[in-house]
Protein backbone atom coordinates (compact mmCIF):
# COMPACT_ATOMS: atom_id res chain seq x y z
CA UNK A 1 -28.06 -35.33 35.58
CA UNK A 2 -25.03 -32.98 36.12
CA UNK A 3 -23.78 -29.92 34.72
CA UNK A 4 -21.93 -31.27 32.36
CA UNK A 5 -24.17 -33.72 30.92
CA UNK A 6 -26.89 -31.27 30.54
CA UNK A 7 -24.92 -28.32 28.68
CA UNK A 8 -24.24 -31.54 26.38
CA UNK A 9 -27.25 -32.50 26.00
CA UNK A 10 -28.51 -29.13 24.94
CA UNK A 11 -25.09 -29.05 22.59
CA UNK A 12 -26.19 -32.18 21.03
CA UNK A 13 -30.15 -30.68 20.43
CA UNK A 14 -28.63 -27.21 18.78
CA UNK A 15 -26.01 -29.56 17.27
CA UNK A 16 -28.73 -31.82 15.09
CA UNK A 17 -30.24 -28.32 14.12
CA UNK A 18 -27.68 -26.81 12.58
CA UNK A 19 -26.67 -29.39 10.66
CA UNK A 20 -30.28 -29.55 8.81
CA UNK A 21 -29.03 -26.48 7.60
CA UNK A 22 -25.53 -27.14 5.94
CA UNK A 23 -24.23 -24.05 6.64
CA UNK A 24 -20.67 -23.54 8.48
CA UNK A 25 -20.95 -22.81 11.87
CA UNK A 26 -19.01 -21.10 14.55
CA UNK A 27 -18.16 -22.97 17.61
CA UNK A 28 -17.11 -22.16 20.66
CA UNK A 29 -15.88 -23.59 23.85
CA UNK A 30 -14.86 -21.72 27.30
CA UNK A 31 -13.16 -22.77 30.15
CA UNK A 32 -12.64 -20.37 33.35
CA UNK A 33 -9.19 -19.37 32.11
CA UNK A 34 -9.57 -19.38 27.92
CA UNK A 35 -12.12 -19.40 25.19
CA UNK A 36 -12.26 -20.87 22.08
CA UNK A 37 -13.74 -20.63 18.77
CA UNK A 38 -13.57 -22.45 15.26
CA UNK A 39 -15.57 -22.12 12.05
CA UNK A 40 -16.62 -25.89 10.76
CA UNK A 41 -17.81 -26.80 7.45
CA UNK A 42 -21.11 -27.99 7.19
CA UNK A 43 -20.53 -31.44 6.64
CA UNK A 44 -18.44 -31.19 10.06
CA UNK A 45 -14.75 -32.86 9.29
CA UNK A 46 -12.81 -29.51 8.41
CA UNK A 47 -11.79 -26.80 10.68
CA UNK A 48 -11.85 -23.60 8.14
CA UNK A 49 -10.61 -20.96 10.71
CA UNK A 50 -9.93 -20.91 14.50
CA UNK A 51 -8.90 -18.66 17.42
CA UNK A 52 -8.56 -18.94 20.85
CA UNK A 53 -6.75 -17.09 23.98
CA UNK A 54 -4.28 -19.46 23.18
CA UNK A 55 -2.91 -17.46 20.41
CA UNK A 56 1.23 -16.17 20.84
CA UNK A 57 0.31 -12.53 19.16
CA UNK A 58 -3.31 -12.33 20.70
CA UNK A 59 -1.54 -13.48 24.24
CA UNK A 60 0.71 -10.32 24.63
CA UNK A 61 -1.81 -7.91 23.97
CA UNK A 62 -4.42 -9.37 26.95
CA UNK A 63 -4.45 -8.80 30.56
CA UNK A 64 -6.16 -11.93 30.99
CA UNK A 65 -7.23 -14.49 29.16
CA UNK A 66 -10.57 -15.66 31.12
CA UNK A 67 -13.00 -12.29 30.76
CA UNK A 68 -15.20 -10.71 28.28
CA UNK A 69 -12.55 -8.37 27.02
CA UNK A 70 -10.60 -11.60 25.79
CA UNK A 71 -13.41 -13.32 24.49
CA UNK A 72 -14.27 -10.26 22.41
CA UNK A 73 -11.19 -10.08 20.90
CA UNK A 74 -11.02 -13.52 20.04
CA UNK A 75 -14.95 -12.98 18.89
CA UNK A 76 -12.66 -9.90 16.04
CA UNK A 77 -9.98 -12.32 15.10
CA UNK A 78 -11.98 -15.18 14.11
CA UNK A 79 -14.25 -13.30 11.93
CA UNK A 80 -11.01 -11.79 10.54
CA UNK A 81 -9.92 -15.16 9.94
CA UNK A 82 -13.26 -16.35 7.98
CA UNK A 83 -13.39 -13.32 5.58
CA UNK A 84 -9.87 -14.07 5.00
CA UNK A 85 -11.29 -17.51 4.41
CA UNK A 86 -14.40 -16.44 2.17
CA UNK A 87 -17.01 -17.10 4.53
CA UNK A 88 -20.00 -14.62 5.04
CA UNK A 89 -22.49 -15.89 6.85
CA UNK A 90 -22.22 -18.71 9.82
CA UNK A 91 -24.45 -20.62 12.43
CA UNK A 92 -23.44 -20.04 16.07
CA UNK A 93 -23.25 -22.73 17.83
CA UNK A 94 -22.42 -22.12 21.71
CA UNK A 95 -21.81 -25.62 22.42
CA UNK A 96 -24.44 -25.46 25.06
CA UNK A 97 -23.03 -22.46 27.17
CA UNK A 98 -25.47 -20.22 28.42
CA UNK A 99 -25.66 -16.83 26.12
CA UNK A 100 -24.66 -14.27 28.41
CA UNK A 101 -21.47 -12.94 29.42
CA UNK A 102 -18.13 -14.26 27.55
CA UNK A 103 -20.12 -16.26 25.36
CA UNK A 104 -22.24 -12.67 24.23
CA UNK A 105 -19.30 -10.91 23.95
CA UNK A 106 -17.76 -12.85 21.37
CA UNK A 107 -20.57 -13.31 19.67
CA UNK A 108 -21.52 -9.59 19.32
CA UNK A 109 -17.58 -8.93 18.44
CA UNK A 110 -17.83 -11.66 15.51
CA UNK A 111 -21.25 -10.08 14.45
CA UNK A 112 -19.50 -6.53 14.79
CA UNK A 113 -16.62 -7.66 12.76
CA UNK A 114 -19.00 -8.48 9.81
CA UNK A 115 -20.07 -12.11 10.44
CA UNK A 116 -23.28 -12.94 10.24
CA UNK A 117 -25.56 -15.42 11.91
């Protein structure tokens, strides 16, 4: 078993979990030069809010796009974007990634912006 397949098999385990509990939940994905994050209902087929490095105003404000400085932001903006949205309260769902560096940082933004999981 590679990389790859195991960080998707752990995805899949945390994956089943979470959606036991019917609750949105915040995903994320991260590749070496940008990180992404959506909230997704509970039932799974709607995107409710999303933000990534990707992003034209977030863009010009970043150095780079691939470190924890840029994940944090991105970790501000999408909890921006689900208050703005009406959602409180979210299950994190780190697709698998290890929680430590990038992935931390947005998390602890998003929980620092008022999300809660």
């Amino acid at each position: 078993m590679d990389k790859k397949e195991s960080r998707l098999r752990r995805a899949r385990k945390t994956r089943a979990k979470i959606h036991g509990m019917g609750k949105p939940r915040l995903c994320i994905h991260r590749t070496p030069r940008h990180i992404y994050a959506q909230i997704i209902d509970g039932a799974g087929d709607k995107v409710l809010a999303s933000a990534s490095t990707l992003d034209r105003e977030l863009r010009k404000s970043l150095s780079a796009t691939g470190n924890a400085a840029a994940a944090a932001e991105i970790g501000k903006l999408v909890a921006e974007r689900a208050k703005a949205a009406g959602i409180n309260s979210v299950a994190f769902d780190r697709s698998g990634f290890r929680y430590h560096g990038r992935v931390k940082a947005l998390a602890d933004a998003a929980r620092e912006s008022g999300l809660e999981f």
